[in-house]
Protein backbone atom coordinates (compact mmCIF):
# COMPACT_ATOMS: atom_id res chain seq x y z
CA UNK A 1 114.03 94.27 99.94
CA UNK A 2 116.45 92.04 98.70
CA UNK A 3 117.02 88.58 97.65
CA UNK A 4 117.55 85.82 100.36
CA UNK A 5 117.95 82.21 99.83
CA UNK A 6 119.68 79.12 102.14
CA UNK A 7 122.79 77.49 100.41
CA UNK A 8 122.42 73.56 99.61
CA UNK A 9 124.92 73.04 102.59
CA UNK A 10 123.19 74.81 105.05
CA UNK A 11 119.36 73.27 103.99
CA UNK A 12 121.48 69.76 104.46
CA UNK A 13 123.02 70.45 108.03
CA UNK A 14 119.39 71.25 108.99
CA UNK A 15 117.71 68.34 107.81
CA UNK A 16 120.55 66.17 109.17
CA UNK A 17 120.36 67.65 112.49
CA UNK A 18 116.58 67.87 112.75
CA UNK A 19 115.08 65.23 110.16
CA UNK A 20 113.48 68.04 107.83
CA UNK A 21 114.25 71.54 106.36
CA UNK A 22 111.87 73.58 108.17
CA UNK A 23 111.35 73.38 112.14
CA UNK A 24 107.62 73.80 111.79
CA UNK A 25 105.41 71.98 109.35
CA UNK A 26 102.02 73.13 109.93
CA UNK A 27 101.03 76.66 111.11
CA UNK A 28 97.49 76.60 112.90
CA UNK A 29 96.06 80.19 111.93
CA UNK A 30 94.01 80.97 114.79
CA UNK A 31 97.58 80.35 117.25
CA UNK A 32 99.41 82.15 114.71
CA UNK A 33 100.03 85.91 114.50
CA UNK A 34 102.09 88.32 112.04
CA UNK A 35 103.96 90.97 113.93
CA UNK A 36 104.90 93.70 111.74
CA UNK A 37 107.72 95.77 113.37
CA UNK A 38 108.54 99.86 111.72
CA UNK A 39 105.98 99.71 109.28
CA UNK A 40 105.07 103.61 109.43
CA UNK A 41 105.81 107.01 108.04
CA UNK A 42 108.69 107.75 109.96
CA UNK A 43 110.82 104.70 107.83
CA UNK A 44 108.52 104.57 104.75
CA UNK A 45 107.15 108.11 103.53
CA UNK A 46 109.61 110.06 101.24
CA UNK A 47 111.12 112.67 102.98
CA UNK A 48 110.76 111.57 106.43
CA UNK A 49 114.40 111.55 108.57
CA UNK A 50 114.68 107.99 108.27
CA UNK A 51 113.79 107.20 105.16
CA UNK A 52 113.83 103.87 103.21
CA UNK A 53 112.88 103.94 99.87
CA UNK A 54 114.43 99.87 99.67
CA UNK A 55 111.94 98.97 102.48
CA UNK A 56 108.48 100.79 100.43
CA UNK A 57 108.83 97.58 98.15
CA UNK A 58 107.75 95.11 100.50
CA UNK A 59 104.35 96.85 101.33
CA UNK A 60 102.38 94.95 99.05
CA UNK A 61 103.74 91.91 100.26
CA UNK A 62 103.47 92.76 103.82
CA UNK A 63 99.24 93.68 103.58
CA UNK A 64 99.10 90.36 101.30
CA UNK A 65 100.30 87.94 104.23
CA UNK A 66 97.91 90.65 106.45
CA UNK A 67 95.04 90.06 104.80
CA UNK A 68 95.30 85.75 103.71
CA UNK A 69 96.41 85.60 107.80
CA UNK A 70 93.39 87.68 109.08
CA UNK A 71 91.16 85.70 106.49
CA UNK A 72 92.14 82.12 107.63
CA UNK A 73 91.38 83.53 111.34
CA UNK A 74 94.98 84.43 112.48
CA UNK A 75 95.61 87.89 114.26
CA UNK A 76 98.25 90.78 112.64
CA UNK A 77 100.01 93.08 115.22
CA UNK A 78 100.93 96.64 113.71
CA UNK A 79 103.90 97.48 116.11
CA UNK A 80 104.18 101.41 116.30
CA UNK A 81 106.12 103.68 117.86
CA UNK A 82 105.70 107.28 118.39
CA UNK A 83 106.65 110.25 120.77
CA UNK A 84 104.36 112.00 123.36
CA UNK A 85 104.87 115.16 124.96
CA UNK A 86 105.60 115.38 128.53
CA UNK A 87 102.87 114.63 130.62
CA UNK A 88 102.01 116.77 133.44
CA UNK A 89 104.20 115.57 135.83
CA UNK A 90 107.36 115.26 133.78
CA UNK A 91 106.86 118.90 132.24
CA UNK A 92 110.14 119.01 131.20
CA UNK A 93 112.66 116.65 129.16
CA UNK A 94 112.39 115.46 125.45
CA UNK A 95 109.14 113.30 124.26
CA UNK A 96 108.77 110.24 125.74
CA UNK A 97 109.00 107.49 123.07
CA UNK A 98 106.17 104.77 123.93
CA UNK A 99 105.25 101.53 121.84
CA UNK A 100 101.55 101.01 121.14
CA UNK A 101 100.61 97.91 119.05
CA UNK A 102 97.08 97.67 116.82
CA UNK A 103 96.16 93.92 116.50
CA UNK A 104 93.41 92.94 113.76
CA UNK A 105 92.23 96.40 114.01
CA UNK A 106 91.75 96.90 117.96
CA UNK A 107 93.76 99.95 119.25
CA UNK A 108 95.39 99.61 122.79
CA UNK A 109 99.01 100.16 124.69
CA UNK A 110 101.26 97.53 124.66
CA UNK A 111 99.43 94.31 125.08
């Protein structure tokens, strides 16, 4: 969405606080998952309330590191959130918001 980059300075107070740049070196795939978080229609899809026509630009990137993690054996959460009616005995009231998460392609409820 936009360009993002660590300053000389601020690469050098790492590595002199913790020996390198980058806290982990090696990422195991199978321990490793990629959580995407607001990754649906509601923020993406033109025309939609919250629309973010910035954020549409990182798709492609987003199903690349999906599919290289899912291929070297790592799992990829889809975080999603979405609004149910009432249920039966709360008839009354606005939708209840609920998170529901898809990981690798298995549906279930917050796990």
């Amino acid at each position: 969405m936009h360009p993002f980059s660590l300053s000389e300075q601020t690469v050098a107070r790492m590595v002199a606080k913790q020996g390198r740049a980058h806290m982990i070196e090696h990422v195991e795939p199978a321990r490793t998952a990629l959580i995407v978080v607001d990754m649906q229609n509601y923020f993406m899809a033109p025309g939609q309330q919250f629309e973010t026509p910035t954020a549409r630009a990182i798709v492609p990137n987003v199903n690349r590191l999906a599919r290289a993690l899912r291929g070297a054996g790592g799992s990829v959460v889809w975080i999603e959130n979405v609004a149910r009616p009432p249920t039966a005995t709360a008839t009354s009231g606005p939708p209840t918001p609920n998170a529901t998460c898809r990981s690798s392609g298995r549906a279930g409820a917050n796990r």
